[in-house]
C-alpha atoms as a PDB file:
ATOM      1  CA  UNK A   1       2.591  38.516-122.030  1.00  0.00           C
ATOM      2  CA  UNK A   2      -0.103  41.372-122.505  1.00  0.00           C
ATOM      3  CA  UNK A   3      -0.725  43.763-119.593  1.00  0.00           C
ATOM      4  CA  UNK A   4      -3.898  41.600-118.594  1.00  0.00           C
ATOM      5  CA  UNK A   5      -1.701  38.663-117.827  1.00  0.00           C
ATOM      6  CA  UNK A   6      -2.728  36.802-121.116  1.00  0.00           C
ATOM      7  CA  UNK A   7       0.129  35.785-123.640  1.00  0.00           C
ATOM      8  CA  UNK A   8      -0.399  37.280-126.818  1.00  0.00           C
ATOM      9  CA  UNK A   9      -1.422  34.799-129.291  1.00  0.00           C
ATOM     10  CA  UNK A  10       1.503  32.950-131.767  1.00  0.00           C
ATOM     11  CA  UNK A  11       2.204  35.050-134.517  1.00  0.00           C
ATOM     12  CA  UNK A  12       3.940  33.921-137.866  1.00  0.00           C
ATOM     13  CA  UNK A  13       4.921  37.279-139.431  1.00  0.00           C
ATOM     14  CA  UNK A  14       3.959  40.993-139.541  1.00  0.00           C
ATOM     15  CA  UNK A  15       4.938  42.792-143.124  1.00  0.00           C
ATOM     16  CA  UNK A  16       2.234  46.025-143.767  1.00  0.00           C
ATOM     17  CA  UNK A  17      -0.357  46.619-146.942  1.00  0.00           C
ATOM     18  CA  UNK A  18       0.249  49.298-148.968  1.00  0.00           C
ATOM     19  CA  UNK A  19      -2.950  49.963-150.536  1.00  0.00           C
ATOM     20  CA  UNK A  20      -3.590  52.002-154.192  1.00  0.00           C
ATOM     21  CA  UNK A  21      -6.052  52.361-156.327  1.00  0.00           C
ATOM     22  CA  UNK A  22      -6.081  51.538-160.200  1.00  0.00           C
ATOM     23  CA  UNK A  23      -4.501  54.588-161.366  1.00  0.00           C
ATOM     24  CA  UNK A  24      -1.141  54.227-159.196  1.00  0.00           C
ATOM     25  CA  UNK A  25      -1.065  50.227-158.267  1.00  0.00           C
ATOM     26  CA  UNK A  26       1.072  49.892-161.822  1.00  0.00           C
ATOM     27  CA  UNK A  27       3.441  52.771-161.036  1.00  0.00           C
ATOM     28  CA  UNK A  28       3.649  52.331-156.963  1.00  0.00           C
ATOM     29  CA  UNK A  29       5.325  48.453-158.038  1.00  0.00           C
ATOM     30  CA  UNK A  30       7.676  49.902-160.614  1.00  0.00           C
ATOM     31  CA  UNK A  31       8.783  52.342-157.990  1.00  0.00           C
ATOM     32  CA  UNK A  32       9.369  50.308-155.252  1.00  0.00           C
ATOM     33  CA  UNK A  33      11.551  48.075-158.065  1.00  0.00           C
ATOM     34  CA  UNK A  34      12.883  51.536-159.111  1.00  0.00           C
ATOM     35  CA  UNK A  35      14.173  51.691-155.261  1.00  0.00           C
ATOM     36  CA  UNK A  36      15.858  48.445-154.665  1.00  0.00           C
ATOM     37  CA  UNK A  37      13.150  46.535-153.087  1.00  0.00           C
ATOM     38  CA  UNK A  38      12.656  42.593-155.260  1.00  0.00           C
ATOM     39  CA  UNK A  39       9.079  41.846-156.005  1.00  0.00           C
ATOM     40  CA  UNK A  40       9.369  38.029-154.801  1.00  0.00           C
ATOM     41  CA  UNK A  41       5.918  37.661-156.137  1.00  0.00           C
ATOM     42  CA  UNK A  42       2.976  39.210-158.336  1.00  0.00           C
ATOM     43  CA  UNK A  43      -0.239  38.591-158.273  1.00  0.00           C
ATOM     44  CA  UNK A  44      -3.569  40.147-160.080  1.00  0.00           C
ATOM     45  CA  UNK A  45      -4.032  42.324-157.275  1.00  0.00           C
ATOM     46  CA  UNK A  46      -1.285  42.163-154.942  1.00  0.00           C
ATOM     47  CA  UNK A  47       2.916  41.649-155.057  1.00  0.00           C
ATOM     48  CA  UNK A  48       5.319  41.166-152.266  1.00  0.00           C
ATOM     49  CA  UNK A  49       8.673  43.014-151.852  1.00  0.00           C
ATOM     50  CA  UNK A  50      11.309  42.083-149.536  1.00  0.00           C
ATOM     51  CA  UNK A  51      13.481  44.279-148.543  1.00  0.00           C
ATOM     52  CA  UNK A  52      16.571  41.937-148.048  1.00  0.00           C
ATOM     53  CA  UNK A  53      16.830  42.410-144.135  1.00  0.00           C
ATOM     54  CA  UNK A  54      14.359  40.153-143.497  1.00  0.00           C
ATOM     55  CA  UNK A  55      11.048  41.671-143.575  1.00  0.00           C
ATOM     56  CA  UNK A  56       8.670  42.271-146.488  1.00  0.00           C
ATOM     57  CA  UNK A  57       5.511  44.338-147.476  1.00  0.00           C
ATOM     58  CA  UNK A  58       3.045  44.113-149.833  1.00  0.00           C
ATOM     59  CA  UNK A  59       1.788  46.570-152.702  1.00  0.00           C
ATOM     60  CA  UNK A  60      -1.940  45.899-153.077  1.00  0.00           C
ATOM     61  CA  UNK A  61      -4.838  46.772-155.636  1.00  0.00           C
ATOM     62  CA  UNK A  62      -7.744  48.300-153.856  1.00  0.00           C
ATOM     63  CA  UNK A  63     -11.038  49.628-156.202  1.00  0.00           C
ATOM     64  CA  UNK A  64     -12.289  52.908-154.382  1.00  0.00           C
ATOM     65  CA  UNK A  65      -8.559  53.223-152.641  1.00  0.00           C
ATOM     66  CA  UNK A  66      -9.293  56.378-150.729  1.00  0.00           C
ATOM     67  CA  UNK A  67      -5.528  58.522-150.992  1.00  0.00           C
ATOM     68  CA  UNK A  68      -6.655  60.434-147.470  1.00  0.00           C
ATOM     69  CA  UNK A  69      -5.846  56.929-145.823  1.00  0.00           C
ATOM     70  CA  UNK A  70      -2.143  56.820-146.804  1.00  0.00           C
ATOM     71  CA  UNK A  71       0.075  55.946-144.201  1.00  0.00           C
ATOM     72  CA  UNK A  72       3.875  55.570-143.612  1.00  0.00           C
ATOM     73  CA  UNK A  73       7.154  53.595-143.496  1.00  0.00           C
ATOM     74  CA  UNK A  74       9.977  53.907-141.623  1.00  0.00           C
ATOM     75  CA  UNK A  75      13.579  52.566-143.070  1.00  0.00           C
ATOM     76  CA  UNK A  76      16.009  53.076-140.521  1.00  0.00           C
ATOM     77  CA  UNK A  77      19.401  53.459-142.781  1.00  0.00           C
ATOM     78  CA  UNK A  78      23.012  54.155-141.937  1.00  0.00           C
ATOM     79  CA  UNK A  79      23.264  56.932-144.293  1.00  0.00           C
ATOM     80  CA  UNK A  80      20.167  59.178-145.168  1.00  0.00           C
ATOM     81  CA  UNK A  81      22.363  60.582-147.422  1.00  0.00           C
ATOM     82  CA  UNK A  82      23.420  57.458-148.855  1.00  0.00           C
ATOM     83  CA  UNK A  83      19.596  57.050-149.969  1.00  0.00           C
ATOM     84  CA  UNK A  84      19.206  60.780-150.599  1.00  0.00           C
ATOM     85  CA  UNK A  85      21.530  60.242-153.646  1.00  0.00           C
ATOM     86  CA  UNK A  86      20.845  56.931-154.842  1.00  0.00           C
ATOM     87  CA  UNK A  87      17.328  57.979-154.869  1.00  0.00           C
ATOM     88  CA  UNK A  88      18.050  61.222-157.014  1.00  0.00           C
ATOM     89  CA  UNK A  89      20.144  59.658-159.309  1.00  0.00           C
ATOM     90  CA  UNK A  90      16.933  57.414-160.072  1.00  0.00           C
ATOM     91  CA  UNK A  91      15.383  60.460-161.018  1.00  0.00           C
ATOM     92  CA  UNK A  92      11.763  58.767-159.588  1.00  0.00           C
ATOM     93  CA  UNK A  93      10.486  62.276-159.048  1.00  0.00           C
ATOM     94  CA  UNK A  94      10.387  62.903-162.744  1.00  0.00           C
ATOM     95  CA  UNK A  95       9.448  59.486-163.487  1.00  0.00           C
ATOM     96  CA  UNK A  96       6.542  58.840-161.550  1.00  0.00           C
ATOM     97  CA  UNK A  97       3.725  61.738-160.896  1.00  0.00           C
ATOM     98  CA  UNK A  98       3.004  62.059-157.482  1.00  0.00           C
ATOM     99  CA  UNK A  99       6.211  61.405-156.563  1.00  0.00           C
ATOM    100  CA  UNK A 100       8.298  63.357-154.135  1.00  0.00           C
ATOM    101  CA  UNK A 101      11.927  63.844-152.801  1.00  0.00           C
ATOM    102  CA  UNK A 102      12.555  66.149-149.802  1.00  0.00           C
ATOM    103  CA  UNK A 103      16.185  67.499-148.736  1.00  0.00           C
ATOM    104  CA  UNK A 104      17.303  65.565-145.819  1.00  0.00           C
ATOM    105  CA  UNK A 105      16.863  67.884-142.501  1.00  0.00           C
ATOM    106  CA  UNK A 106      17.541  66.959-139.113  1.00  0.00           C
ATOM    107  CA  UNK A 107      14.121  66.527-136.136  1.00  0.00           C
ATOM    108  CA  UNK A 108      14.349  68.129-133.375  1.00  0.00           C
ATOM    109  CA  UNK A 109      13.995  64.574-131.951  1.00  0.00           C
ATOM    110  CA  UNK A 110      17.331  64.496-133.456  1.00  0.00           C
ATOM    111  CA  UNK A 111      17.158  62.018-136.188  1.00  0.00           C
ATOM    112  CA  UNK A 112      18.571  63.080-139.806  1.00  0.00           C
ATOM    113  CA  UNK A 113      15.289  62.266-142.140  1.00  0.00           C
ATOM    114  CA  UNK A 114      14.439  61.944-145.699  1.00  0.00           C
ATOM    115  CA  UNK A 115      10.806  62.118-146.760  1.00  0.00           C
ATOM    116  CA  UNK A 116       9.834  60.903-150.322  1.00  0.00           C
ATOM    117  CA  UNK A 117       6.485  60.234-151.502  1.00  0.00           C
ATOM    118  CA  UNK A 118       5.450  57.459-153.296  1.00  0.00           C
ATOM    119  CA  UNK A 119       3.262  57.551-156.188  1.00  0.00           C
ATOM    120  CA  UNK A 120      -0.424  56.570-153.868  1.00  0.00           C
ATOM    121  CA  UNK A 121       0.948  59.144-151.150  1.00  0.00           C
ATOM    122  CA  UNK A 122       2.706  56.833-148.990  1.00  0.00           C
ATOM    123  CA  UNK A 123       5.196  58.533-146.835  1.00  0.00           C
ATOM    124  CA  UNK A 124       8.530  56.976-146.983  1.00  0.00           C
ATOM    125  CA  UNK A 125      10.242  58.198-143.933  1.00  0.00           C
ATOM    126  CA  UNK A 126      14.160  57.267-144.116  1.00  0.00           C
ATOM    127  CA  UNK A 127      16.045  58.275-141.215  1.00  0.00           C
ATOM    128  CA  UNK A 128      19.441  57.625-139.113  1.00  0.00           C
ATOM    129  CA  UNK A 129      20.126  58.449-135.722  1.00  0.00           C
ATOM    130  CA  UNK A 130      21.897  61.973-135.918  1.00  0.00           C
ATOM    131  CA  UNK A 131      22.267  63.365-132.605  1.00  0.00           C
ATOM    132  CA  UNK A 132      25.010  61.788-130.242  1.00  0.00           C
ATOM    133  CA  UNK A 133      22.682  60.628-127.972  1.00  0.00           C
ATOM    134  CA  UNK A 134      20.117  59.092-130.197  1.00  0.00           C
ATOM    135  CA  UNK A 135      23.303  57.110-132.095  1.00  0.00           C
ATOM    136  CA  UNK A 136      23.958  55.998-128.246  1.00  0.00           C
ATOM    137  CA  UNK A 137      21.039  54.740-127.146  1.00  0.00           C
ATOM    138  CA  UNK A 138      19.680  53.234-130.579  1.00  0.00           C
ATOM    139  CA  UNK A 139      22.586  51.482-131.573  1.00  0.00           C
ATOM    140  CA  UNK A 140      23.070  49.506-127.837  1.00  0.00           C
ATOM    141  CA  UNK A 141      19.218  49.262-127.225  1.00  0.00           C
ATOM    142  CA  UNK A 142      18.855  45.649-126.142  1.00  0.00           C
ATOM    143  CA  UNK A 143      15.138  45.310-128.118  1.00  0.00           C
ATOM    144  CA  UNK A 144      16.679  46.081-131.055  1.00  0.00           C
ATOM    145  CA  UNK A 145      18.538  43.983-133.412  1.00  0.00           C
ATOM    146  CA  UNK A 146      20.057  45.764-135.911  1.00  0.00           C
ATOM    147  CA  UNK A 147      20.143  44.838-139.563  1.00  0.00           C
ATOM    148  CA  UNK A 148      22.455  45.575-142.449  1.00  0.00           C
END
């Protein structure tokens, strides 16, 4: 129910658009292969990924793609660095320009966090709760169902 008393209307799924523009729609689907992620589908101008916990995004072509407008996604992992290695092994920050692969460092809203850029500027921001009472609360919040 919205704040206004009106239910919200019946919604069938939620995955976000990445968009690029023709010089890094080739390379941004390669990387997020390169990753882990399956491309379920491809099509002239758009693929799908899933990212095998049940939700999926989509990698899409858009002519005059300004990069300014680049946004972010959060993967909440059990071990940033888990994916800090797995992703430097892959070596995608040598393989794809643009690319690139922060040290993990701790918020002070006390997650542990690992930025890497994709190749169109997205900001992949891969974190784990790291203080005691961010693990507490985030892995008993009741609006939460965790996935592994």
């Amino acid at each position: 129910m919205m704040s206004d008393g009106n239910p919200r209307p019946a919604m069938r799924d939620f995955k976000p658009f990445l968009g690029y523009g023709t010089d890094d729609f080739e390379a941004a689907k390669l990387f997020y292969q390169d990753v882990g992620f399956e491309n379920i589908w491809d099509g002239c101008n758009a693929c799908c990924f899933n990212t095998g916990i049940g939700n999926r995004f989509l990698v899409t072509l858009h002519i005059g793609y300004d990069r300014s407008s680049a946004g972010m996604l959060h993967l909440w992992v059990e071990s940033v660095d888990s994916w800090y290695d797995y992703l430097a092994q892959k070596q995608l920050d040598t393989k794809y320009p643009g690319v690139k692969i922060a040290d993990p460092s701790v918020a002070e809203w006390g997650w542990r966090i690992l930025y890497v850029w994709d190749p169109g500027g997205w900001l992949l921001h891969i974190a784990e709760p790291h203080s005691e009472e961010n693990k507490a609360f985030f892995n008993s919040a009741p609006w939460l169902e965790l996935k592994k």
